[in-house]
Protein backbone atom coordinates (compact mmCIF):
# COMPACT_ATOMS: atom_id res chain seq x y z
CA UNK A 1 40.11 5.66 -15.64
CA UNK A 2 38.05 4.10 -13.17
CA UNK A 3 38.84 6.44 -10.36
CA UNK A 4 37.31 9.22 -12.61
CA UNK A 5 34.01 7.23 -13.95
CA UNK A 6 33.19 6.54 -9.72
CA UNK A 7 34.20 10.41 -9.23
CA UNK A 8 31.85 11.75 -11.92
CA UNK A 9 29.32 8.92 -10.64
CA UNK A 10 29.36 10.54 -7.36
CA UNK A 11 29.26 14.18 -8.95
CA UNK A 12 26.17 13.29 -10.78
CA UNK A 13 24.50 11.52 -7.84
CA UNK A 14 25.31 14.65 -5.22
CA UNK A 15 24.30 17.14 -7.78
CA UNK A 16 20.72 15.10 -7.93
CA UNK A 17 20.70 14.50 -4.38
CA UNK A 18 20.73 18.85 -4.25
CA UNK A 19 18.32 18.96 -7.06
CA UNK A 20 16.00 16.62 -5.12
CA UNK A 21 16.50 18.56 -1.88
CA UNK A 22 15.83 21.73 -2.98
CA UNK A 23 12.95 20.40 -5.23
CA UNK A 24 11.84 19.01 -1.83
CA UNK A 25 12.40 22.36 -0.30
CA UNK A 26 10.56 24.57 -2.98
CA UNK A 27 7.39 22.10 -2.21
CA UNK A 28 7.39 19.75 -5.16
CA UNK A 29 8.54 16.00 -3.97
CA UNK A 30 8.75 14.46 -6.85
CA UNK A 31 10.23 16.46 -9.07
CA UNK A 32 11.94 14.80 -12.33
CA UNK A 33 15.30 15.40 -10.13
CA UNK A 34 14.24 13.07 -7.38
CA UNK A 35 13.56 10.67 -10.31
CA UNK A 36 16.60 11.20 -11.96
CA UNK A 37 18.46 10.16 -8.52
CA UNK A 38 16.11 7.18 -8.05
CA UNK A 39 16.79 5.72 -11.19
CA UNK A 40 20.32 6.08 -11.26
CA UNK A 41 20.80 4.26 -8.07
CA UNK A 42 18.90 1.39 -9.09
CA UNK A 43 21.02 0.88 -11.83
CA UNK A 44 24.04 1.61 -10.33
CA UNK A 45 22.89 -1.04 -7.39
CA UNK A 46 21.57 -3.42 -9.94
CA UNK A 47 25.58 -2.86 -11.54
CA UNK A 48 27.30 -3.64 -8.45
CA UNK A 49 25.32 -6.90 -7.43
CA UNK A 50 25.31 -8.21 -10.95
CA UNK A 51 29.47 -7.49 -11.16
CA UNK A 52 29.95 -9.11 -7.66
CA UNK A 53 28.30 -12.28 -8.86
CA UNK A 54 29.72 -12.67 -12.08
CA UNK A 55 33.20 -12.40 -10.63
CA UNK A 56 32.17 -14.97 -7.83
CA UNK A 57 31.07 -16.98 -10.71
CA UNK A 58 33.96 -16.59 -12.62
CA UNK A 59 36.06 -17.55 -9.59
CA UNK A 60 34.26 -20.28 -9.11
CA UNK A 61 34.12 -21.69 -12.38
CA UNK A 62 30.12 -21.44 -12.24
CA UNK A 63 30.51 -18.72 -15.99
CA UNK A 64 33.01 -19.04 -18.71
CA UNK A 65 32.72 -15.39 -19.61
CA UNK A 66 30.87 -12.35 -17.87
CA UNK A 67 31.75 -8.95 -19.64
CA UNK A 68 30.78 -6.18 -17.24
CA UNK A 69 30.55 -3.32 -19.72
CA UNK A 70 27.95 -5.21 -21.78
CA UNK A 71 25.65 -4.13 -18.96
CA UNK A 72 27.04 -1.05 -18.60
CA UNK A 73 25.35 -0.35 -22.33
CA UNK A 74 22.46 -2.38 -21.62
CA UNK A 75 22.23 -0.20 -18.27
CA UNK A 76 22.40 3.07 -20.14
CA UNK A 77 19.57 2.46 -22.46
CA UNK A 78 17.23 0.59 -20.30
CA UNK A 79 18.10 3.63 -17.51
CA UNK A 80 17.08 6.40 -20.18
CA UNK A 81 13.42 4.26 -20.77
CA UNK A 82 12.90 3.95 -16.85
CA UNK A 83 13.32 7.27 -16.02
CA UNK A 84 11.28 8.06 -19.06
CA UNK A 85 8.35 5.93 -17.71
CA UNK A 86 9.01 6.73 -14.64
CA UNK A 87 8.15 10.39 -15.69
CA UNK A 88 5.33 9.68 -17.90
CA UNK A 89 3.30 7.11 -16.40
CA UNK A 90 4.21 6.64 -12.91
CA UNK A 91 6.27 4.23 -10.28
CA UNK A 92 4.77 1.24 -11.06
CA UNK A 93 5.62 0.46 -15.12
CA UNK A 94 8.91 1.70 -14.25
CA UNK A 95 9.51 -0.80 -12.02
CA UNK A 96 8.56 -3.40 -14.90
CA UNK A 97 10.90 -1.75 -16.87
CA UNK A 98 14.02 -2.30 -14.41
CA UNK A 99 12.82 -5.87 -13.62
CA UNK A 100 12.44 -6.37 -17.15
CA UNK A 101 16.27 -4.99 -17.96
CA UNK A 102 17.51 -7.39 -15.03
CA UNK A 103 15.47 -10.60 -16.55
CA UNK A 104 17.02 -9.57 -19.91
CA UNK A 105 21.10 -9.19 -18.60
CA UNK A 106 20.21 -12.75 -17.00
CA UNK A 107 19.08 -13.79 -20.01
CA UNK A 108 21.90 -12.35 -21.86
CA UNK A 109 24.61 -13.83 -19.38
CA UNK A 110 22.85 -17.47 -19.54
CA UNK A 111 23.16 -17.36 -22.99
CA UNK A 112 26.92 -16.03 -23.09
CA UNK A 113 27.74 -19.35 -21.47
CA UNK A 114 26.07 -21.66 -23.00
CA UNK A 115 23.11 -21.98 -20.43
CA UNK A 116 20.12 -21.27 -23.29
């Protein structure tokens, strides 16, 4: 199962990456391809930091619980309203928008445990 969610990952980010490139090619930068890539690399960065740390904090017995998929949903709908901003009104309320899903997982995860 996993093996085929990280292949059709990688399908969807090399299929972008061409978009992008020939977007780049045909003269027009910053087409919603190139945004489309963008955004899903943030999120899939912001996935594997925030799954690295949870299971070092697991390990370490610094979290009771972390439940990877809950961010998995949480990156899926905050994903659809970056790249939705992103498209509408630019780079920089995006950018709120991402911080502002991160801030809320954190908040999520200190409340899981008993931290809020």
């Amino acid at each position: 199962m996993m093996r085929w969610a990280f292949l059709a990952v990688l399908v969807a980010l090399a299929g972008g990456a061409a978009a992008a490139l020939l977007a780049r090619l045909a003269g027009r930068p910053g087409g919603r391809a190139s945004i489309l890539v963008s955004v899903v690399a943030h999120w899939l960065g912001a996935y594997a930091l925030w799954t690295f740390a949870g299971g070092l904090a697991l390990r370490y017995g610094a979290l009771s619980a972390y439940d990877g998929w809950a961010f998995v949903l949480l990156a899926l709908a905050a994903g659809a309203w970056h790249y939705r901003i992103r498209v509408r009104s630019g780079p920089e309320p995006a950018r709120a928008v991402f911080v502002g899903g991160q801030l809320a997982w954190l908040a999520i995860v200190l409340a899981r445990n008993g931290f809020l």
